[in-house]
Protein backbone atom coordinates (compact mmCIF):
# COMPACT_ATOMS: atom_id res chain seq x y z
CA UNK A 1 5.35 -24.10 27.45
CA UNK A 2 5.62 -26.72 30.09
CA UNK A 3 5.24 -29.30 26.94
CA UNK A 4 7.93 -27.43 24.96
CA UNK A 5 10.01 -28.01 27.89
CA UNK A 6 9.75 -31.56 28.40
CA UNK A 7 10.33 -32.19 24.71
CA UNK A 8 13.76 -30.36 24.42
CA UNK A 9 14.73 -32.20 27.23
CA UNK A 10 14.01 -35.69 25.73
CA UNK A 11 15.55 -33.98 22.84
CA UNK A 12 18.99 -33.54 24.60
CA UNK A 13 19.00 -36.86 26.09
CA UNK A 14 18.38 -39.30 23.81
CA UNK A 15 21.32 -38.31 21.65
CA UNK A 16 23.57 -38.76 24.73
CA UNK A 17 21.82 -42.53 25.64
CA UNK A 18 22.70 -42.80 21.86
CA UNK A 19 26.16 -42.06 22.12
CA UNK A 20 26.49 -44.38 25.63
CA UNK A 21 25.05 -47.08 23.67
CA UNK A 22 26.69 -46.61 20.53
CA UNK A 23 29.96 -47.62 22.50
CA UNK A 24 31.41 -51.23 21.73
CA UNK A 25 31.29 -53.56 24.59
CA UNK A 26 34.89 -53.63 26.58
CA UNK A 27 36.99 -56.74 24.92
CA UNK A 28 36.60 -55.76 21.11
CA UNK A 29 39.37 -54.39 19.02
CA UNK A 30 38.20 -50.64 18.55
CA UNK A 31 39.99 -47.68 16.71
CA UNK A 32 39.49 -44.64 18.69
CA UNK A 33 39.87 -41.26 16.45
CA UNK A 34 40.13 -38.24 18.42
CA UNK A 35 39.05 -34.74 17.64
CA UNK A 36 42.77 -33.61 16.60
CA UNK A 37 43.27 -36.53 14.29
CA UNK A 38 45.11 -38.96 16.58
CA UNK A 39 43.91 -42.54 16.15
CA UNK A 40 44.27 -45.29 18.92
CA UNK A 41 43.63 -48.67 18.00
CA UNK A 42 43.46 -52.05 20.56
CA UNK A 43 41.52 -53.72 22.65
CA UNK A 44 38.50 -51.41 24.50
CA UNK A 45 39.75 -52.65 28.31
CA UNK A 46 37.35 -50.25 30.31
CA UNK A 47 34.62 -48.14 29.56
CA UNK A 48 34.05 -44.86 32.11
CA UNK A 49 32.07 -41.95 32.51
CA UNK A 50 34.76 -39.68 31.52
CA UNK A 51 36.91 -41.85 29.77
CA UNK A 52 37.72 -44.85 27.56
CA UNK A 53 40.64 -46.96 28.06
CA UNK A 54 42.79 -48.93 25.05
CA UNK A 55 45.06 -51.65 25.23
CA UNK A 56 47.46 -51.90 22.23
CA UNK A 57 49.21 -54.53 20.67
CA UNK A 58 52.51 -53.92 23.12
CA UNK A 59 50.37 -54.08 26.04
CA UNK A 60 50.42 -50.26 26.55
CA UNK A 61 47.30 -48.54 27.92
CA UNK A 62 46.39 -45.79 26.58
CA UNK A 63 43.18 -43.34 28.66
CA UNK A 64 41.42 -41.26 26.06
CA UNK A 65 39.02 -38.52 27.66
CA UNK A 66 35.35 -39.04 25.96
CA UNK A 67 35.64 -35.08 25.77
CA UNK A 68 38.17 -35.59 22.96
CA UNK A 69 36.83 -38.50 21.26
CA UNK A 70 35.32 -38.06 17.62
CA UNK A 71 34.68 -41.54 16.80
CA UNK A 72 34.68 -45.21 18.22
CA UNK A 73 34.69 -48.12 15.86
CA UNK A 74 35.10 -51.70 15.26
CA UNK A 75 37.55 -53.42 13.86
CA UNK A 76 35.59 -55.33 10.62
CA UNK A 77 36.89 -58.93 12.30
CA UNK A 78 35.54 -57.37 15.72
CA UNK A 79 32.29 -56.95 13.77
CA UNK A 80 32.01 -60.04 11.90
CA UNK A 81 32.76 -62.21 15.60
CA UNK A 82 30.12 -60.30 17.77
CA UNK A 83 27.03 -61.24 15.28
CA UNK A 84 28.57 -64.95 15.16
CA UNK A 85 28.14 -65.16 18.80
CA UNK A 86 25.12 -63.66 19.24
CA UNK A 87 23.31 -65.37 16.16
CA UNK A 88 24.75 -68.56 18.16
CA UNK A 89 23.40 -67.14 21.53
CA UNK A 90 19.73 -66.85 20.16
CA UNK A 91 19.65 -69.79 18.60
CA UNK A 92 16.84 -72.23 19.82
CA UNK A 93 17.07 -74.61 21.89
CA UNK A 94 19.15 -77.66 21.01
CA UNK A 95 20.24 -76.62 17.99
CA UNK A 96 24.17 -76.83 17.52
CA UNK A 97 25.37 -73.21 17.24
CA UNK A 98 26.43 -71.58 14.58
CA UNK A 99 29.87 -72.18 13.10
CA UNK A 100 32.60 -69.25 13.45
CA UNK A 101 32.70 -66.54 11.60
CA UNK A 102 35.54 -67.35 8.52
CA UNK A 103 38.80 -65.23 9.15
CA UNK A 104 38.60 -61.86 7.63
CA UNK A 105 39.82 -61.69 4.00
CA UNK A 106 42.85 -60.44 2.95
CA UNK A 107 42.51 -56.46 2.46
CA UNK A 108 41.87 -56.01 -1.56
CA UNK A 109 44.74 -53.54 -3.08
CA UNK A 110 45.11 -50.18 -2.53
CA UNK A 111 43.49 -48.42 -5.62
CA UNK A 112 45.76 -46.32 -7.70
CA UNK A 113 45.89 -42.30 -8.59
CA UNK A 114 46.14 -41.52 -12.24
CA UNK A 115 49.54 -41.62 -11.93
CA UNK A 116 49.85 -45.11 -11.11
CA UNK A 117 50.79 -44.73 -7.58
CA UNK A 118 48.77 -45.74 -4.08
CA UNK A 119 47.35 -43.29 -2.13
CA UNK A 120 49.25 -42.07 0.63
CA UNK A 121 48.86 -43.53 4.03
CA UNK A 122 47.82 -41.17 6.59
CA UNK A 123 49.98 -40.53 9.38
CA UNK A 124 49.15 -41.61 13.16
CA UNK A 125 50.64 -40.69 15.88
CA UNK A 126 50.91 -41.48 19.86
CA UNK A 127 51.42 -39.57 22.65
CA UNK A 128 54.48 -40.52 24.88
CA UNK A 129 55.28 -39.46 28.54
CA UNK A 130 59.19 -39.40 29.73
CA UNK A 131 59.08 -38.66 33.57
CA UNK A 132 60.90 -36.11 35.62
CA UNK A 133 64.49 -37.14 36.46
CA UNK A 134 64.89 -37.95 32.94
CA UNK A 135 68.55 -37.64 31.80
CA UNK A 136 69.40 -35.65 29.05
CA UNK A 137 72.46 -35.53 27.60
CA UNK A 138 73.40 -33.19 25.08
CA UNK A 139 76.45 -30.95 23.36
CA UNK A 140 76.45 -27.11 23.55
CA UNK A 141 76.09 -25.60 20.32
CA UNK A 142 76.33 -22.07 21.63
CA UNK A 143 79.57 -21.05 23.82
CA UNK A 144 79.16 -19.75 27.67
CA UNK A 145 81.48 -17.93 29.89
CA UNK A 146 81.29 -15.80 32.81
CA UNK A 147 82.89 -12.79 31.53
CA UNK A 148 81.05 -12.79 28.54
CA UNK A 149 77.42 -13.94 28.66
CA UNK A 150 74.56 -11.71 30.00
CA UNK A 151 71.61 -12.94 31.98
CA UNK A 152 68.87 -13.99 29.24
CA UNK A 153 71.40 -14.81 26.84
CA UNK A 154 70.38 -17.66 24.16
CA UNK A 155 71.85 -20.98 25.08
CA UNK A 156 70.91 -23.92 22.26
CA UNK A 157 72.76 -27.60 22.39
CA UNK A 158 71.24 -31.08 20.93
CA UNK A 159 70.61 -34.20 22.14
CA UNK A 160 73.94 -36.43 21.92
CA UNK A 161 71.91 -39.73 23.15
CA UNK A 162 68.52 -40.74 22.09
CA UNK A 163 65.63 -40.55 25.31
CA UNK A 164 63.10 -43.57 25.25
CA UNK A 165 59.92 -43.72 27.26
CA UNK A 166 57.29 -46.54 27.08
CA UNK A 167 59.56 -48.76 24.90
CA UNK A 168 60.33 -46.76 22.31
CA UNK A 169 62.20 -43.64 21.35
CA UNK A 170 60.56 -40.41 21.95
CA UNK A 171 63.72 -37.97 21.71
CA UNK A 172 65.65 -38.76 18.80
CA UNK A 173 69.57 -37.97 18.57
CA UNK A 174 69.99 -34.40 17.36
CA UNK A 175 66.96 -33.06 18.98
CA UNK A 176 67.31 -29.08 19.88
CA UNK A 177 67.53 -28.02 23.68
CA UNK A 178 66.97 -24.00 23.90
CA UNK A 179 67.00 -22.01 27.15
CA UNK A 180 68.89 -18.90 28.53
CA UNK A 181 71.62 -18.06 31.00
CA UNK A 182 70.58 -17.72 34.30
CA UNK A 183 73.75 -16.25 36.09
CA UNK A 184 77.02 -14.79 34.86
CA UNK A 185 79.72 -13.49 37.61
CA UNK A 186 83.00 -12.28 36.35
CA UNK A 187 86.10 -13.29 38.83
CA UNK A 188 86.63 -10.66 41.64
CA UNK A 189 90.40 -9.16 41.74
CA UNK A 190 90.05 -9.68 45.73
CA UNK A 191 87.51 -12.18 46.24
CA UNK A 192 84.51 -13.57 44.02
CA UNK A 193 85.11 -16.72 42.52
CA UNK A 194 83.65 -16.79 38.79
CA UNK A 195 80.27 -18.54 38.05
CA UNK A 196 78.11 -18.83 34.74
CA UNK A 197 74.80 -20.81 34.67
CA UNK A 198 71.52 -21.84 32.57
CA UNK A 199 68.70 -24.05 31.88
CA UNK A 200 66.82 -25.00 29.43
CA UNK A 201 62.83 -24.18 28.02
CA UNK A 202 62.45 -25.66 24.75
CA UNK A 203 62.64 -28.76 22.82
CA UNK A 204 62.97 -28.40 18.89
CA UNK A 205 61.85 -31.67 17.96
CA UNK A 206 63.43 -32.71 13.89
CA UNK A 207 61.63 -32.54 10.87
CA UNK A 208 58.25 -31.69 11.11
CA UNK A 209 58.23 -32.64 15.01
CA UNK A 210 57.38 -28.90 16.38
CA UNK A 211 58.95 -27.14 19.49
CA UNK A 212 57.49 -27.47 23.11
CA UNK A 213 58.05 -25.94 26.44
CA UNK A 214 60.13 -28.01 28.99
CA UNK A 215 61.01 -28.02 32.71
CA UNK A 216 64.58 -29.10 33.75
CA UNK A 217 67.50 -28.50 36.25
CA UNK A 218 69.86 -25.47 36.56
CA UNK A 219 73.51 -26.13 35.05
CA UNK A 220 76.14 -23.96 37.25
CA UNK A 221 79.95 -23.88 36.80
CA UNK A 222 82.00 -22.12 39.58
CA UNK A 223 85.63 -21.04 39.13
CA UNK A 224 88.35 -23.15 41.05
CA UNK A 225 89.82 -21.20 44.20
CA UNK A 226 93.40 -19.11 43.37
CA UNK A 227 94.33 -18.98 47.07
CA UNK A 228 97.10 -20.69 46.05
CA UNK A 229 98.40 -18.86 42.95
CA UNK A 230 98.25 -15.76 44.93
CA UNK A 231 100.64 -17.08 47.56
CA UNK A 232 103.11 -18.39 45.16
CA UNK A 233 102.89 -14.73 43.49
CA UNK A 234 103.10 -12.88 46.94
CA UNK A 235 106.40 -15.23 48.09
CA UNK A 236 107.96 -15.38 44.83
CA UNK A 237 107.91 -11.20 45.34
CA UNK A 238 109.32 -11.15 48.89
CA UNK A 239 112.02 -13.87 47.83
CA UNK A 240 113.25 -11.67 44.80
CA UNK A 241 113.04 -8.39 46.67
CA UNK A 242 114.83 -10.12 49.74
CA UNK A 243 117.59 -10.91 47.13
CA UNK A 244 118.10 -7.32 45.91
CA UNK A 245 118.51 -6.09 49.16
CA UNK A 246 121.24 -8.66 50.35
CA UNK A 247 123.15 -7.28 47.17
CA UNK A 248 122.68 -3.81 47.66
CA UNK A 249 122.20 -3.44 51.53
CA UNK A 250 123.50 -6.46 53.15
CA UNK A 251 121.15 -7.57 55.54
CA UNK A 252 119.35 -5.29 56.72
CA UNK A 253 118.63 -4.43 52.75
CA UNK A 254 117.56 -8.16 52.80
CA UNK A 255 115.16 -7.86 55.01
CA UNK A 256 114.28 -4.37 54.00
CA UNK A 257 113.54 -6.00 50.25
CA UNK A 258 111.75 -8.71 51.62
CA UNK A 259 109.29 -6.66 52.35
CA UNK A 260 109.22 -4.40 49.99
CA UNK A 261 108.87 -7.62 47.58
CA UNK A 262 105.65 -9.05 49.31
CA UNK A 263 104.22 -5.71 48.85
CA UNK A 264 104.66 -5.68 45.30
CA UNK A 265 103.71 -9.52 45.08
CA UNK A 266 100.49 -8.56 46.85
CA UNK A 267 99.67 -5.59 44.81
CA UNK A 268 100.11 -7.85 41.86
CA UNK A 269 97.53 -10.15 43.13
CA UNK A 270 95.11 -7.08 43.92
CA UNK A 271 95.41 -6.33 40.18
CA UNK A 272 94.89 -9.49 39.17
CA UNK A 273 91.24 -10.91 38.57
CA UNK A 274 90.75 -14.88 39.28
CA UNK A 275 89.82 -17.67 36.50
CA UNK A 276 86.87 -17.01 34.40
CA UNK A 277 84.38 -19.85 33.54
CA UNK A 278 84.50 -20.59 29.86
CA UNK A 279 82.16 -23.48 28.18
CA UNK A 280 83.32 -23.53 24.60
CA UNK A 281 80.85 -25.03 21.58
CA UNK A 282 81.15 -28.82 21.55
CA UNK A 283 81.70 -29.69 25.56
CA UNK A 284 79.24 -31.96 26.71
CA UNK A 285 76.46 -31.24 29.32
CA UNK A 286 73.99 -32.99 31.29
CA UNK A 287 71.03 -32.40 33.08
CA UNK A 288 67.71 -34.04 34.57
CA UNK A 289 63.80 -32.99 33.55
CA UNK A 290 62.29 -31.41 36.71
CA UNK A 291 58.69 -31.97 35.23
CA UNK A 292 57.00 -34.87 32.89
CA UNK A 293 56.80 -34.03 29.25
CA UNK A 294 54.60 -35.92 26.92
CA UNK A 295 55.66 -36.29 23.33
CA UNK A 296 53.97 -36.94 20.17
CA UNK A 297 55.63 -39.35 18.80
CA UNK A 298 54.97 -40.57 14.74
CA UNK A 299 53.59 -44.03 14.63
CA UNK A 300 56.20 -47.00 11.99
């Protein structure tokens, strides 16, 4: 048994040594496919334990867990330079080293279906990360108000300026923001000043782009004060009533209507409720990302 044992162990290792090996020295163009289909392709800048790092063409780094890695390869030019220099390298002494290796050969044509047309090219993709305190600005497609939305109502708008992260454009114009209201207070006939709010959850990326929770801030709209209006209504009341009593009463029935006027101004604005919060479809909104959010973004 003790045998048995020792064997299945050299058995388990020397597939990972293989694997550790099998990895291309840092400096050499790779392309890294992952396990979901993703490929990365650059230059292999560090090789870790748990990780493999890629520099691309645009100088952007890219970490790629070995836990998700299917594949690492060379690049055929890669391939072709490493055994030039190390036939050069073990060369014997003396002896001029071997020339460079010719440049790679123009890739032959794509072969043709049966219906005269290439193959189609598969698509690649790379993941993007826009930070919190990202702006996004967008256009309500849904209207809100504070006397008629409900707490959990639907709120959707899109995207009326594209969001870029890592040089290019990782939120496209007309992307879909989705979330719910998170408050709606109608105006107090007293006191209570109006209020709606909401946030959003979910990005509805176009085409075939997928949807994907998000994090961001709270949009809240309070109702302007009416302190004023209900003065104006309360002294426009005494000042009439004061005027019906100078005709009828003289004045004593001025000052008697005076008062009887500011009581009926007042009891107006007791009846009354204040301005209501209304967001009609079409009015702009903005508001910040609270929490990263990496994008997959299609590779051109």
């Amino acid at each position: 048994m003790k045998k048995l044992a020792i064997v299945l162990g050299f058995a388990l290792i020397l597939p990972a040594c293989a694997r550790s090996e099998s990895m291309p020295p840092v400096g050499t163009e790779v392309t890294v496919q992952k396990k979901d289909g993703i490929s990365v392709a650059g230059k292999l800048v560090d090789v870790k334990a748990e990780q493999v790092i890629v520099e691309g063409r645009d100088g952007v780094k890219t970490e790629v867990p070995r836990s998700q890695i299917a594949d690492v390869r060379s690049t055929p030019a890669a391939e072709a330079r490493r055994d030039a220099e190390a036939k050069a390298a073990s060369g014997p002494e003396g002896k001029a080293p071997a020339p460079p290796a010719a440049p790679e050969a123009p890739a032959a044509p794509r072969p043709k279906d049966d219906a005269g047309t290439p193959p189609a090219k598969a698509v690649e993709f790379r993941e993007v990360t826009i930070p919190a305190g990202a702006t996004l600005s967008a256009t309500l497609a849904t209207a809100v108000a504070s006397d008629t939305s409900h707490v959990e109502d639907a709120v959707r708008a899109t995207l009326s300026h594209p969001v870029s992260a890592e040089g290019i454009e990782a939120l496209p114009v007309g992307t879909t923001l989705i979330g719910n209201v998170t408050q709606a207070e109608r105006a107090g006939k007293v006191k209570g000043r109006a209020e709606v709010a909401f946030r959003f959850n979910t990005i509805d990326l176009p085409g075939d782009g997928g949807r994907q929770p998000i994090t961001t801030g709270t949009i809240s709209h309070l109702a302007a004060t009416t302190k004023k209006k209900d003065a104006t209504k309360i002294g426009i009341g005494a000042g009439a009533g004061a005027a019906i009593g100078a005709i009828v009463g003289g004045g004593g029935g001025a000052a008697k209507g005076a008062v009887i006027g500011g009581g009926a101004g007042t009891a107006a604005v007791l009846a009354t409720r204040g301005d209501e919060v209304r967001l009609a479809a079409g009015t702009p909104v903005s508001v910040k990302l609270t929490a990263p959010l990496v994008v997959r973004v299609q590779q051109k």
